[in-house]
Protein backbone atom coordinates (compact mmCIF):
# COMPACT_ATOMS: atom_id res chain seq x y z
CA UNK A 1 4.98 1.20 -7.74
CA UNK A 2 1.91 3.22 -9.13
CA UNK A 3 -0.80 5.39 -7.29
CA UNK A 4 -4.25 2.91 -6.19
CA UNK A 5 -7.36 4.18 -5.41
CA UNK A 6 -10.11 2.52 -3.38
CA UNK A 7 -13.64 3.21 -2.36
CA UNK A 8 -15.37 2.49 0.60
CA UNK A 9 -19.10 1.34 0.36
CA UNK A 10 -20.80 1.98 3.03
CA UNK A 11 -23.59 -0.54 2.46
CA UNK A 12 -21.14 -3.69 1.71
CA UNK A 13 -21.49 -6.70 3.60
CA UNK A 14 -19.05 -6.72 6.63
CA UNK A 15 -16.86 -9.69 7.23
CA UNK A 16 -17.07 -11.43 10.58
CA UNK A 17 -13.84 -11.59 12.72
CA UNK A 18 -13.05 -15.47 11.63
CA UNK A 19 -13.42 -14.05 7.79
CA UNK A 20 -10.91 -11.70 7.70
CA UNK A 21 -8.21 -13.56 9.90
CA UNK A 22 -8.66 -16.63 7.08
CA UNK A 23 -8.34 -14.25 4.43
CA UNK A 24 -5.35 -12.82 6.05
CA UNK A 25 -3.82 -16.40 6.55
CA UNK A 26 -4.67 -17.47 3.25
CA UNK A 27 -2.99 -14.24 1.45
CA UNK A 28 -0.73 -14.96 -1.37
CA UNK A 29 2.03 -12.01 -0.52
CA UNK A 30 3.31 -12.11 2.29
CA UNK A 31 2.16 -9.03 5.09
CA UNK A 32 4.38 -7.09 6.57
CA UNK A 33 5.04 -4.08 9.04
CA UNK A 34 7.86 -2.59 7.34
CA UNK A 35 7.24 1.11 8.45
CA UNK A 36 6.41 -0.44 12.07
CA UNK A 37 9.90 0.86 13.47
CA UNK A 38 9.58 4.23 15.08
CA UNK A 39 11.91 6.73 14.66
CA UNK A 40 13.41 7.24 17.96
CA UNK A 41 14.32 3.38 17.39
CA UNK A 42 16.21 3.77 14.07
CA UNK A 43 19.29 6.56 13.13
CA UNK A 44 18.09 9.27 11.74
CA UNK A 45 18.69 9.65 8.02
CA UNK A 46 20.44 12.91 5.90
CA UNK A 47 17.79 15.13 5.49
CA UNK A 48 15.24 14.16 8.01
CA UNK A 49 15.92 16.86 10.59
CA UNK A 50 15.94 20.88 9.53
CA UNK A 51 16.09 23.52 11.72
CA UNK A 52 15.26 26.04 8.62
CA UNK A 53 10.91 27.10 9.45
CA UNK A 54 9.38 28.22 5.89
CA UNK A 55 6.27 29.99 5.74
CA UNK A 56 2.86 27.72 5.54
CA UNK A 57 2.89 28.95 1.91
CA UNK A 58 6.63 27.72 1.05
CA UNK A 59 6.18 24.96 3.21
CA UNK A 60 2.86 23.51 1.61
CA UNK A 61 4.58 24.36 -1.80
CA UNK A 62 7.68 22.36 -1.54
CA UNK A 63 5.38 19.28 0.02
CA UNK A 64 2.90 19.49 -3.14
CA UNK A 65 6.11 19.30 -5.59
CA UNK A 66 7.13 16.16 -3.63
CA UNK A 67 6.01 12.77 -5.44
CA UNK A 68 3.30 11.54 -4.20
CA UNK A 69 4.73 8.19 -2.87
CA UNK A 70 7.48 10.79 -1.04
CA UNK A 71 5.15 13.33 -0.06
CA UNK A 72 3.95 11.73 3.86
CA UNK A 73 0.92 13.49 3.77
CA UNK A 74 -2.79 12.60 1.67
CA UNK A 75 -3.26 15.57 -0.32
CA UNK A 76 -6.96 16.07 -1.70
CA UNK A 77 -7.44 17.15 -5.55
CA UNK A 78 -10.95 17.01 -5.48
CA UNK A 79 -13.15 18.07 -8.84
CA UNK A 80 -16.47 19.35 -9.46
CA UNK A 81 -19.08 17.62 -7.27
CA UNK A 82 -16.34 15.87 -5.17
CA UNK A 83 -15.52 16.97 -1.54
CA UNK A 84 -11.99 17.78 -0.10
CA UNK A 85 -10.66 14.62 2.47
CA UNK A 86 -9.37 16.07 5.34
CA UNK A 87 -8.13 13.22 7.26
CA UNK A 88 -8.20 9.29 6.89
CA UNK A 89 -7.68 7.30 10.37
CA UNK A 90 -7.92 3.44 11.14
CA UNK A 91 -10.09 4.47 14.30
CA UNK A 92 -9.83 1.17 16.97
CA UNK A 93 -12.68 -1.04 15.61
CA UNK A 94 -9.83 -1.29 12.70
CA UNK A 95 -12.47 0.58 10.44
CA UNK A 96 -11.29 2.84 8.06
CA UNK A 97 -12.82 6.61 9.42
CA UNK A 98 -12.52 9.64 6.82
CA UNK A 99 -13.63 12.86 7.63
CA UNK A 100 -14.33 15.04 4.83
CA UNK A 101 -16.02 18.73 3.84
CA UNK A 102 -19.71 17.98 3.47
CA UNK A 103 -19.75 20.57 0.91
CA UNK A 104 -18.77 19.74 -2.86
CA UNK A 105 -16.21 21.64 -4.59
C-alpha cells in the first residue's frame, strides 16, 4: 500500500447520477465496505481500549509517530503558500466537503 493524493477541481464537469452508477458497475476491482462493520458489532481487539488519559501534547505526539495508514486521523503538513485541512466529510449530496484555514501557512 502507498500514500495517494488527489485534488478536487472545483470547476470539473460533474457527472450525472446514471454516469457514475455505470462507472461504478463497470469498475474493474471489485468495491467493497470492508470497514462498514461498527465496532459495537465486532470483539474488540488487544489494544483498542485504554483507560491511561495522556496530555493533548503526549497524546498528539504518540498519534503523529503512528504510520500514516495506522494513524485514524488526516493530519495536515501544509508548506509555504498551502493552508492547513481541518476536516474532510462526504456531506449527504455524496460530495466531498473540506474545510480548511483560509489563511496560507
Amino acid at each position: 500500500m502507498a500514500i495517494q493524493s488527489m485534488q478536487l477541481d472545483p470547476n470539473a464537469q460533474a457527472y450525472t447520477d446514471d454516469q457514475i452508477v455505470g462507472k461504478v458497475n463497470t469498475a474493474a476491482v471489485q468495491i467493497t465496505r470492508a470497514d462498514s462493520v461498527a465496532a459495537a458489532a465486532r470483539p474488540i481487539a488487544a489494544g483498542e481500549v485504554d483507560n491511561t488519559k495522556l496530555t493533548a501534547t503526549a497524546a498528539k505526539a504518540n498519534l503523529d509517530a503512528m504510520a500514516d495508514v495506522d494513524r485514524g486521523y488526516i493530519k495536515t503538513n501544509p508548506i509555504a503558500g498551502q493552508f492547513k485541512v481541518i476536516s474532510i466529510e462526504r456531506d449527504a449530496t455524496g460530495k466531498a466537503k473540506v474545510d480548511y484555514e483560509d489563511v496560507a501557512v
